[in-house]
C-alpha atoms as a PDB file:
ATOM      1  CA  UNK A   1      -7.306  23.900  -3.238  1.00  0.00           C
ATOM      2  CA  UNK A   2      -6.027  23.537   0.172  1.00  0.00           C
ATOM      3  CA  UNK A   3      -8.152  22.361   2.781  1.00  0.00           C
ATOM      4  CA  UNK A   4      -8.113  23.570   6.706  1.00  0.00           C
ATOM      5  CA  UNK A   5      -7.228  19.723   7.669  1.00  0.00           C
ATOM      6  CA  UNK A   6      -4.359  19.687   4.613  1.00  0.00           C
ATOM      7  CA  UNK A   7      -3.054  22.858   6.061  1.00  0.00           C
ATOM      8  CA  UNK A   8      -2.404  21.454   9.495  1.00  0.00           C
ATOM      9  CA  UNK A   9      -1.017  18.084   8.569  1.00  0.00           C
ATOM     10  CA  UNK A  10       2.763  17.615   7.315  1.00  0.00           C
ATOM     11  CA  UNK A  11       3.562  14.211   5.461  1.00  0.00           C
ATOM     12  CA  UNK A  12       6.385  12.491   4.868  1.00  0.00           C
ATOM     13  CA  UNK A  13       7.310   9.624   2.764  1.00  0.00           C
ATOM     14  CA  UNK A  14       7.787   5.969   3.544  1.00  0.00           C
ATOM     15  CA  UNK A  15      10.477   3.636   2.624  1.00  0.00           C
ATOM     16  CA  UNK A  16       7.703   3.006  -0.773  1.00  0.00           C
ATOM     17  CA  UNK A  17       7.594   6.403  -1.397  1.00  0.00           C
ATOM     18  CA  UNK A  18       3.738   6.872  -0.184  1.00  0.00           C
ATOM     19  CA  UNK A  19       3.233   9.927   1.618  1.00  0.00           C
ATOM     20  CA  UNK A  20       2.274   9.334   5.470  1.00  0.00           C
ATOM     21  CA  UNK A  21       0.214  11.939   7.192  1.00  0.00           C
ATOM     22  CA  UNK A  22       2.705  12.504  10.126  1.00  0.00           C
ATOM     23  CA  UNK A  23      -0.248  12.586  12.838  1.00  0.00           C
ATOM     24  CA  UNK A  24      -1.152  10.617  16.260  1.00  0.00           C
ATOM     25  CA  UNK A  25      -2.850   8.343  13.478  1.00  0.00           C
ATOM     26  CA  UNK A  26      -0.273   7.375  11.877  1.00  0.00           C
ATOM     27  CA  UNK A  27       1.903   7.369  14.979  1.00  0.00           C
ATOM     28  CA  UNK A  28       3.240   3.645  16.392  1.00  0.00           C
ATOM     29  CA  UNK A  29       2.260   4.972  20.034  1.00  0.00           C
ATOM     30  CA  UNK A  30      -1.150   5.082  18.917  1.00  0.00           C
ATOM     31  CA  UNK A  31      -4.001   2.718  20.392  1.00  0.00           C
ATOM     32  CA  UNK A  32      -7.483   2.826  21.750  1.00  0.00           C
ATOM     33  CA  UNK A  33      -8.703   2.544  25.178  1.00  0.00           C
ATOM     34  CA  UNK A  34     -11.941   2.276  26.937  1.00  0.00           C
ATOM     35  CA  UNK A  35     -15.655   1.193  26.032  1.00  0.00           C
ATOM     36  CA  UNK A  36     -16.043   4.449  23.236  1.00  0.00           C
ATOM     37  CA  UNK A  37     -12.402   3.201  22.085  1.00  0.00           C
ATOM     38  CA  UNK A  38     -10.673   6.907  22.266  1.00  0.00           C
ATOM     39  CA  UNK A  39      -7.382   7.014  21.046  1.00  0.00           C
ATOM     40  CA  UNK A  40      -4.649   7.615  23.153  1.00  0.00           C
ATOM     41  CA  UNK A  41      -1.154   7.970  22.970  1.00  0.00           C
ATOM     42  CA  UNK A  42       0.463   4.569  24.606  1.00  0.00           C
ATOM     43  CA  UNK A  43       3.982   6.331  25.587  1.00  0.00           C
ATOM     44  CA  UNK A  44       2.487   9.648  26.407  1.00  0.00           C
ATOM     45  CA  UNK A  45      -1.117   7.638  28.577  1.00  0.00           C
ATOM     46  CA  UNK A  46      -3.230  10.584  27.448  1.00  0.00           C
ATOM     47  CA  UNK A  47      -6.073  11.262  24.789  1.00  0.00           C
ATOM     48  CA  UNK A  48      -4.710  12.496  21.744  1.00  0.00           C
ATOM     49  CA  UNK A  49      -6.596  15.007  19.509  1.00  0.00           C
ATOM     50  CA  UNK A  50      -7.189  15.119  16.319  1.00  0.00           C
ATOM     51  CA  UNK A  51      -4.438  16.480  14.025  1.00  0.00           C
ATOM     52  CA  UNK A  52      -2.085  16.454  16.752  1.00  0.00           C
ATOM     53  CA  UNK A  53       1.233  14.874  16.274  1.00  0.00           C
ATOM     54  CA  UNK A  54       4.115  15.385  18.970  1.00  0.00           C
ATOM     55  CA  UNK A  55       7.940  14.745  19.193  1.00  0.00           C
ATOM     56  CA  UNK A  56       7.760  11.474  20.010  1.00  0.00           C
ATOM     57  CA  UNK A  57       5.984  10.659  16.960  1.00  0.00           C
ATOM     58  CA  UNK A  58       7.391   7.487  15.016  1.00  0.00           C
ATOM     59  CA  UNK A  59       5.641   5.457  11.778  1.00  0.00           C
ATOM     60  CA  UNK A  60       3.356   2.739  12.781  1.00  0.00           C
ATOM     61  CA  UNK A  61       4.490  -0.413  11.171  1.00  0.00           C
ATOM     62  CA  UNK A  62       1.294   0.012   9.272  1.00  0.00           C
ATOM     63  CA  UNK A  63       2.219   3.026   7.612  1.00  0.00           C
ATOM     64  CA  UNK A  64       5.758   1.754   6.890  1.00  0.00           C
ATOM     65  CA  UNK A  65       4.401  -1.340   5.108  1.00  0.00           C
ATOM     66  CA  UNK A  66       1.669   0.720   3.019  1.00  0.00           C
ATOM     67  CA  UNK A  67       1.963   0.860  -0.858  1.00  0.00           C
ATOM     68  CA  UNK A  68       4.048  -2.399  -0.556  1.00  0.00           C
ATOM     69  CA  UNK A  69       2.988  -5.767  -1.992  1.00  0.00           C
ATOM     70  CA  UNK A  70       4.211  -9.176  -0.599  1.00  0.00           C
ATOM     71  CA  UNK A  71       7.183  -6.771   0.783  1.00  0.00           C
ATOM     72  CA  UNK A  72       7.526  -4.993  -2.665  1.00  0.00           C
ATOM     73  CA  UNK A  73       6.068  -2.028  -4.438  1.00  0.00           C
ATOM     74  CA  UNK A  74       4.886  -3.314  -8.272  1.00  0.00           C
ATOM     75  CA  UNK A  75       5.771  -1.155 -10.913  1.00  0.00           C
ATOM     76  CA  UNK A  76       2.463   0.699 -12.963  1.00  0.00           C
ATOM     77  CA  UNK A  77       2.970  -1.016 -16.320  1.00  0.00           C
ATOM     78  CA  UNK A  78       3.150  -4.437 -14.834  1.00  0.00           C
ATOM     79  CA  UNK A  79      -0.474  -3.921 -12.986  1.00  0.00           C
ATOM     80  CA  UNK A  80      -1.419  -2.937 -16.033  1.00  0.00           C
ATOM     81  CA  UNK A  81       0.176  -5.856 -17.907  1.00  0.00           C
ATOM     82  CA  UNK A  82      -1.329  -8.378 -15.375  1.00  0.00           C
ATOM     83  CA  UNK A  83      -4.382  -6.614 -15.669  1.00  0.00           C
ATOM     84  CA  UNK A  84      -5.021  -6.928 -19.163  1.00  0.00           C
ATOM     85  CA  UNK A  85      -4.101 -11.025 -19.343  1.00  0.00           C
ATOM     86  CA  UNK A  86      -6.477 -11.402 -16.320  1.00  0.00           C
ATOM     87  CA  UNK A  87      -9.446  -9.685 -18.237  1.00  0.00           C
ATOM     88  CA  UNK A  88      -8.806 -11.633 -21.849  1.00  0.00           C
ATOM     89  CA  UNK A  89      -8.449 -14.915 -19.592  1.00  0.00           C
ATOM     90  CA  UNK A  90     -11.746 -13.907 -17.892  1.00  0.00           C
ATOM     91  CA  UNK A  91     -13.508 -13.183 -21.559  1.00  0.00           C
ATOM     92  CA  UNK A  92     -11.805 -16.573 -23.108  1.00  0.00           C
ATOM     93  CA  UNK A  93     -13.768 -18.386 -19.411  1.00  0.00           C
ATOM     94  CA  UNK A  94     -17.001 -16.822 -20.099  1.00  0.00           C
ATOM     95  CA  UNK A  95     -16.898 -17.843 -24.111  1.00  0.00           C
ATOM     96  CA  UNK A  96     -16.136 -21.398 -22.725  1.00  0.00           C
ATOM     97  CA  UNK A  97     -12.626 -21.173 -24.465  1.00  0.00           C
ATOM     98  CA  UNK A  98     -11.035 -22.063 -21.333  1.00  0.00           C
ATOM     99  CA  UNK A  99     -11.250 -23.568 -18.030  1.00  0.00           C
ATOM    100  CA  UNK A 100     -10.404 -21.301 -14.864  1.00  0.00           C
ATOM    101  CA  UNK A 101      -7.953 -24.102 -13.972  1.00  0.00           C
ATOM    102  CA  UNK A 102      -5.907 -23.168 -17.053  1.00  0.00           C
ATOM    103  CA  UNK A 103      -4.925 -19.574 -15.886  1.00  0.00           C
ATOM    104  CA  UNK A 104      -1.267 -18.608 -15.966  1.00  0.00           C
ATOM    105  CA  UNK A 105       0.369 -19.184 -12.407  1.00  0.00           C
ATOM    106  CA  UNK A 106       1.665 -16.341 -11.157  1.00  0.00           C
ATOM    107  CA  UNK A 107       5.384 -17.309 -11.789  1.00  0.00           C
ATOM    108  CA  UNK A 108       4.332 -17.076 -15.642  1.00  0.00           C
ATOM    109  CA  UNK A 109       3.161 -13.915 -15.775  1.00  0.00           C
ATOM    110  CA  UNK A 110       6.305 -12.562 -13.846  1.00  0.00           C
ATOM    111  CA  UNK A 111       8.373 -13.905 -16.282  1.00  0.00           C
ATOM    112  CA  UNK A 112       6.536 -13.165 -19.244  1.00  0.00           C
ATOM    113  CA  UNK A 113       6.529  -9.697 -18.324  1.00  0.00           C
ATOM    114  CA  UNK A 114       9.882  -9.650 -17.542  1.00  0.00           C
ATOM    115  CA  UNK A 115      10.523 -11.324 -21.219  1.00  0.00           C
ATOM    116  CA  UNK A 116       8.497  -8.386 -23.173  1.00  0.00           C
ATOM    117  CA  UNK A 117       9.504  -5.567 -20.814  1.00  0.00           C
ATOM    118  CA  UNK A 118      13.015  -6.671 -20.274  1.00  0.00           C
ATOM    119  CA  UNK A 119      12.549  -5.210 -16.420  1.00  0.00           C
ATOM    120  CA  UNK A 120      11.432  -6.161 -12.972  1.00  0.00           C
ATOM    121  CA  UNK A 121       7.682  -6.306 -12.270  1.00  0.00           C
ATOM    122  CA  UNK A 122       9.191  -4.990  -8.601  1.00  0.00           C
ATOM    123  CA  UNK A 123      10.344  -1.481  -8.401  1.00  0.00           C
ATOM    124  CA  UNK A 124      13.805  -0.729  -6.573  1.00  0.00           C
ATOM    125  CA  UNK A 125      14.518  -4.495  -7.673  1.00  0.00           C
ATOM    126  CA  UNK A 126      17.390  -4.275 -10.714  1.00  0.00           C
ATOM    127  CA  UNK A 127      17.268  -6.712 -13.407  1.00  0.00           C
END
């Protein structure tokens, strides 16, 4: 069902693939001035209103970087992967069966999962 606000707002993807709402709130010109912290449009030195968006509109860094981890998107099944040794480590430290000192390192888990999977836990990476 749309919405009156999804109606009004056009998106478009970032270098991740996450849709960005292309609005003054997403826009790099974007920043606040005064005491009640209004936001205003830095190249354009007026209040902006809500839902606007103009032709000078660009991505804030922000927005570029969003979806991305340490610079990289992670794929689904290797969340999930990670996921699932982090909870049985977390059981096997609450049963006493291990010390929190003796979780994988990072590194470990990459390569493990890399090992089973036979991919990348990065997306866009190849392998």
């Amino acid at each position: 069902m749309e919405t009156k606000r999804s109606k009004k707002l056009k998106t478009i993807k970032n270098s991740f693939g996450i849709e960005v709402a292309k609005c003054c709130g997403s826009c790099a010109h974007k920043c606040f001035k005064g005491a009640n912290n209004l936001r205003w449009c830095d190249k354009k030195n007026k209040k902006v209103e809500t839902f606007n968006v103009c032709k000078a509109w660009t991505m804030s860094k922000g927005m570029q970087l969003a979806g991305g981890s340490e610079g990289q998107v992670k794929r689904g099944v290797y969340l999930k992967f990670v996921h699932r040794l982090r909870m049985s480590e977390q059981t096997a430290i609450e049963k006493g069966e291990m010390k929190v000192c003796d979780q994988k390192p990072v590194a470990i888990v990459r390569a493990e999962f890399e090992y089973y999977f036979g991919i990348s836990p990065f997306m866009g990476k190849k392998y």
